[in-house]
PDB file of N, CA and C in Angstrom:
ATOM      1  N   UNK A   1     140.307  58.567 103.003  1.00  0.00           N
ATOM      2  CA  UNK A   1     139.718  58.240 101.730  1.00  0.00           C
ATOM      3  C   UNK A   1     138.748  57.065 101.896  1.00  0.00           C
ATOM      4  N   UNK A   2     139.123  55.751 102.328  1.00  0.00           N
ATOM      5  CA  UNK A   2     138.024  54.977 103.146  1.00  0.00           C
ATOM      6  C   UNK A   2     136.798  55.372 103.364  1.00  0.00           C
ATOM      7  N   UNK A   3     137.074  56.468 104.286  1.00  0.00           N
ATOM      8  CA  UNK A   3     136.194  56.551 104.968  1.00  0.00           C
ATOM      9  C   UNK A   3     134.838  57.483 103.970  1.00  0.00           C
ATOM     10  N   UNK A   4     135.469  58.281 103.298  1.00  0.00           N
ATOM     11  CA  UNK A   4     134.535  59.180 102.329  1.00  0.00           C
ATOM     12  C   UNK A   4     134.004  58.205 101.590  1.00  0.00           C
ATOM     13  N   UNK A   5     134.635  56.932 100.926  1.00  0.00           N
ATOM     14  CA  UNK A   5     133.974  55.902  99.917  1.00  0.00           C
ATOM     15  C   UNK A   5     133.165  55.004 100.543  1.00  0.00           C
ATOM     16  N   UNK A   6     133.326  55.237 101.907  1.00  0.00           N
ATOM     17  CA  UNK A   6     131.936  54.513 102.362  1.00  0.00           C
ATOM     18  C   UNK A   6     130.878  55.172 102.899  1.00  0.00           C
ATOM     19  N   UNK A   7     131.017  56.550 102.673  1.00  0.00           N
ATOM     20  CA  UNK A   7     129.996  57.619 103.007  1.00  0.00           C
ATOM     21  C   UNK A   7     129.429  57.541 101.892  1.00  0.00           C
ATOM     22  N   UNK A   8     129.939  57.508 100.778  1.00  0.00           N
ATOM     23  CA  UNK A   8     129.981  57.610  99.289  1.00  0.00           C
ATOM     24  C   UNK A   8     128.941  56.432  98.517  1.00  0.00           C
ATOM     25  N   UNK A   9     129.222  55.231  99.531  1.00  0.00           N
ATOM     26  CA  UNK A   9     128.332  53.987  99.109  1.00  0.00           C
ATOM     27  C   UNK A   9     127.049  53.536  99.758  1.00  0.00           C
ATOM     28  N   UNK A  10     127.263  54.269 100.636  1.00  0.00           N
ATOM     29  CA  UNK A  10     126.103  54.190 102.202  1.00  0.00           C
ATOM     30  C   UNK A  10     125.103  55.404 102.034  1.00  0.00           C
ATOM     31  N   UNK A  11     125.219  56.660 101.168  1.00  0.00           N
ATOM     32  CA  UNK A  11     124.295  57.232 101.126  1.00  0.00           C
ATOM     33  C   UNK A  11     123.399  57.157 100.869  1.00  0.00           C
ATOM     34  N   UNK A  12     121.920  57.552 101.163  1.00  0.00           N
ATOM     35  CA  UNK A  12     120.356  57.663 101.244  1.00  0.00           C
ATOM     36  C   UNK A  12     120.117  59.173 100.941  1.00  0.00           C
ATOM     37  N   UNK A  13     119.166  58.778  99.970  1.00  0.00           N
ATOM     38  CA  UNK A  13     118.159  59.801  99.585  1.00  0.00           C
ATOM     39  C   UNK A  13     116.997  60.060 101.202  1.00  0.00           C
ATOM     40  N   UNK A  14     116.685  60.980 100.867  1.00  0.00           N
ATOM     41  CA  UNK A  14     115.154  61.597 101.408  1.00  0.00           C
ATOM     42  C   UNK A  14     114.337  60.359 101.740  1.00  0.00           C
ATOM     43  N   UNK A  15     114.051  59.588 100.348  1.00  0.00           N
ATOM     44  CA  UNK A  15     113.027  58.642 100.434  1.00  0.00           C
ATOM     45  C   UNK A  15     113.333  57.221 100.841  1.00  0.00           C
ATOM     46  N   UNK A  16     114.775  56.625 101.500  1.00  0.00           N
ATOM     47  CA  UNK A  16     115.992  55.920 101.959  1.00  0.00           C
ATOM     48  C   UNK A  16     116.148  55.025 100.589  1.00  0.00           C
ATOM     49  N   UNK A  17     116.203  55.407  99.582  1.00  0.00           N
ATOM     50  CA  UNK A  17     116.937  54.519  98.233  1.00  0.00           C
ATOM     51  C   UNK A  17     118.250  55.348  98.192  1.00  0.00           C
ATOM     52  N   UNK A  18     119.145  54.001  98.022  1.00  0.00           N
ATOM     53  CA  UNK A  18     120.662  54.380  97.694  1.00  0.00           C
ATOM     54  C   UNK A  18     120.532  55.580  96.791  1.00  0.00           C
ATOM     55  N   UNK A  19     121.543  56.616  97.131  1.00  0.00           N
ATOM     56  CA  UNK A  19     121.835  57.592  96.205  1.00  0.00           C
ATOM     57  C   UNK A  19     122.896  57.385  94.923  1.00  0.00           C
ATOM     58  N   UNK A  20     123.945  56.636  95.021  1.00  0.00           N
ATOM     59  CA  UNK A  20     124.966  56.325  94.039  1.00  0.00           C
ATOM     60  C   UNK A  20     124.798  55.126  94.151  1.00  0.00           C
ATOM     61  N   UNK A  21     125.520  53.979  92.691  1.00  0.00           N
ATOM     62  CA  UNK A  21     125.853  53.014  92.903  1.00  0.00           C
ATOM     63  C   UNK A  21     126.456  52.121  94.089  1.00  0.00           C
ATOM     64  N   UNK A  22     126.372  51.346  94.182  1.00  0.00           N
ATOM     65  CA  UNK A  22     127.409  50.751  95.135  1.00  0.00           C
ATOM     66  C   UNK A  22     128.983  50.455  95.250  1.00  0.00           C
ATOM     67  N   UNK A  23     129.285  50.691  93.530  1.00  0.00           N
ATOM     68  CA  UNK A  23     130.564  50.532  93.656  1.00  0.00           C
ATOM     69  C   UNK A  23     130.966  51.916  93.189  1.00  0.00           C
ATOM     70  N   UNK A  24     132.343  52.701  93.284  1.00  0.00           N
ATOM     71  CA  UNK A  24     132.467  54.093  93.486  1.00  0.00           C
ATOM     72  C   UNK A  24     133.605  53.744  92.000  1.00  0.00           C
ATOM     73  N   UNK A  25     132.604  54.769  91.020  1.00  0.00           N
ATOM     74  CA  UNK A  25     133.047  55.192  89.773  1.00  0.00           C
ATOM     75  C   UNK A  25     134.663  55.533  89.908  1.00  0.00           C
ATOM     76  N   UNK A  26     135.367  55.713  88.532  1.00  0.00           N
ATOM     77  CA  UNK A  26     136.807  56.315  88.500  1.00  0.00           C
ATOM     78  C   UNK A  26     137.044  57.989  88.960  1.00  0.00           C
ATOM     79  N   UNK A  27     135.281  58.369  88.236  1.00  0.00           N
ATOM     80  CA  UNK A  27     135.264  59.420  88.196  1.00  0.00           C
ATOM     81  C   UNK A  27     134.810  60.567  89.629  1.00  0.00           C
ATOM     82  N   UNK A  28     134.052  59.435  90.430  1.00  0.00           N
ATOM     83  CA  UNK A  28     133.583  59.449  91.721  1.00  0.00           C
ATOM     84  C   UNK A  28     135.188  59.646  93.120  1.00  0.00           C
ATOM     85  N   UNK A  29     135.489  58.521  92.743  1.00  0.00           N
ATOM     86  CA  UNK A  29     136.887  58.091  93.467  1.00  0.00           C
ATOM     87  C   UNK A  29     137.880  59.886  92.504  1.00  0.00           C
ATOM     88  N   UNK A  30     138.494  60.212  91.896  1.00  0.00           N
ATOM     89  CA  UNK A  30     138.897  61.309  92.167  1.00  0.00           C
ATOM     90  C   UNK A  30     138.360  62.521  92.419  1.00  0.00           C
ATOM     91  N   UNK A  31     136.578  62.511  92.366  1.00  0.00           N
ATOM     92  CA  UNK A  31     136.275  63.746  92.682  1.00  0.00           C
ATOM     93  C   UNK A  31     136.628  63.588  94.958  1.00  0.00           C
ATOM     94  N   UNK A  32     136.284  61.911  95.056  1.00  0.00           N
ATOM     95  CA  UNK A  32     136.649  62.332  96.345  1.00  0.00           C
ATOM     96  C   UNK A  32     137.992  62.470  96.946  1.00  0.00           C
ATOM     97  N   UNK A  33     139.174  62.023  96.102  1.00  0.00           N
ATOM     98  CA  UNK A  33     140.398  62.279  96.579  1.00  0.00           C
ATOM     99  C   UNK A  33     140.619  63.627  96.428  1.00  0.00           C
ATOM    100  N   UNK A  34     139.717  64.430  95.407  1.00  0.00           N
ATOM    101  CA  UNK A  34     139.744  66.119  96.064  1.00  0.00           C
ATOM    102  C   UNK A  34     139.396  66.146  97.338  1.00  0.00           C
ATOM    103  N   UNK A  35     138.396  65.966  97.364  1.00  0.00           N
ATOM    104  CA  UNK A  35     137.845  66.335  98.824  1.00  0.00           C
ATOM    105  C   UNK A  35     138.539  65.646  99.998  1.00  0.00           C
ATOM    106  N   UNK A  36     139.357  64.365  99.968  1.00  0.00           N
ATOM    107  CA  UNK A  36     139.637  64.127 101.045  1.00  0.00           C
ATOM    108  C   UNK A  36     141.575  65.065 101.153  1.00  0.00           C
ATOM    109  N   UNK A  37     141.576  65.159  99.986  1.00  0.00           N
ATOM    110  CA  UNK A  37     143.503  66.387  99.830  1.00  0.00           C
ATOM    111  C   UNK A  37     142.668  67.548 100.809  1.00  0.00           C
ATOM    112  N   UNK A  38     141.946  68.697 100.500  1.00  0.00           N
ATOM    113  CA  UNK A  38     141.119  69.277 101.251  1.00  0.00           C
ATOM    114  C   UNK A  38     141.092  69.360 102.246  1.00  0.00           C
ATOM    115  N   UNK A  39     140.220  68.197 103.426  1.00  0.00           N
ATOM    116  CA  UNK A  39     140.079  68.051 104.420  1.00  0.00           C
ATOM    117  C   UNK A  39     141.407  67.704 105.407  1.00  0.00           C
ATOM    118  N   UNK A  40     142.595  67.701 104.610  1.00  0.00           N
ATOM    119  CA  UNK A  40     143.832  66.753 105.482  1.00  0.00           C
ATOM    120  C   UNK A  40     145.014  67.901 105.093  1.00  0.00           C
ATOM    121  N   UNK A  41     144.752  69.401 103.953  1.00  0.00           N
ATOM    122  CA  UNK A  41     145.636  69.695 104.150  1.00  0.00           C
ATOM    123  C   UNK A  41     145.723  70.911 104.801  1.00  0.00           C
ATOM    124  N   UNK A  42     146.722  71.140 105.858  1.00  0.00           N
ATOM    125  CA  UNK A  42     147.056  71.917 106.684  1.00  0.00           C
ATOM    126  C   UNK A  42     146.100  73.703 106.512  1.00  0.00           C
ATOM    127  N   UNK A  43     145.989  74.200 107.251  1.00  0.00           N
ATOM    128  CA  UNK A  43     145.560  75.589 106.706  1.00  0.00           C
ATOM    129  C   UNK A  43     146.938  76.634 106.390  1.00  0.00           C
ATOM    130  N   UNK A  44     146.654  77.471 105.148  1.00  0.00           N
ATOM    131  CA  UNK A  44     147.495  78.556 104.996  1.00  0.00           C
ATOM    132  C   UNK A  44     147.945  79.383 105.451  1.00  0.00           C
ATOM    133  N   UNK A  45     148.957  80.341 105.300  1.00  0.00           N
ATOM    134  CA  UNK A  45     149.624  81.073 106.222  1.00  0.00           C
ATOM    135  C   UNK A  45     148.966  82.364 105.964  1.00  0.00           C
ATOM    136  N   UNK A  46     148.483  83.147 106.667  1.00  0.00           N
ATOM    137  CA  UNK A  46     148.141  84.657 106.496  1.00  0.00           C
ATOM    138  C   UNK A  46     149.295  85.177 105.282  1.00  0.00           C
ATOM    139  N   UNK A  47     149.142  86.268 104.741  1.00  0.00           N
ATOM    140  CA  UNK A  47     149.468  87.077 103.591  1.00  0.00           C
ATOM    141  C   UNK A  47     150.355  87.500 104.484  1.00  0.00           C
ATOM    142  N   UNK A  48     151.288  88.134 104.609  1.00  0.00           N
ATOM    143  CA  UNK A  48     152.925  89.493 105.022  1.00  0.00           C
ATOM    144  C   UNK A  48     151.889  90.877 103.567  1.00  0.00           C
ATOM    145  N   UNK A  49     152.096  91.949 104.639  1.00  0.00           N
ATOM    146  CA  UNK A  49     152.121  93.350 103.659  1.00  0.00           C
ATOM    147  C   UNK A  49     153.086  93.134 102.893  1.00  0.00           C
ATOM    148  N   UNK A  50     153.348  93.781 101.865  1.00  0.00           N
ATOM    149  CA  UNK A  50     154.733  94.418 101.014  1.00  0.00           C
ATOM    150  C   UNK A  50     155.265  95.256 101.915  1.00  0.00           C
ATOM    151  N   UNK A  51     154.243  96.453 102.359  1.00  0.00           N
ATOM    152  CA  UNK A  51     154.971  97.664 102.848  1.00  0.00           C
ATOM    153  C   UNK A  51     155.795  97.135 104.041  1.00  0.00           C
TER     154      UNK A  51
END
């Protein structure tokens, strides 16, 4: 999570102006604790047939 909120604060546009604020919104901070649940949780198990 760290590490995404400082990807999060460190980003550059195209033209190198900050893309977001510098400090990471409420709303910012849980869209990235999606993304960092995501990246950390395990992959799923294949489906079993019925038959």
């Amino acid at each position: 999570m760290t590490e995404l909120e400082c990807e999060y604060v460190t980003a550059t546009g195209d033209d190198g102006e900050p893309r977001f604020l510098p400090v990471v919104s409420e709303r910012a901070r849980a869209k990235l604790n999606r993304i960092a649940a995501k990246m950390t949780r395990p992959p799923k198990h294949k489906a079993w047939p019925l038959t």
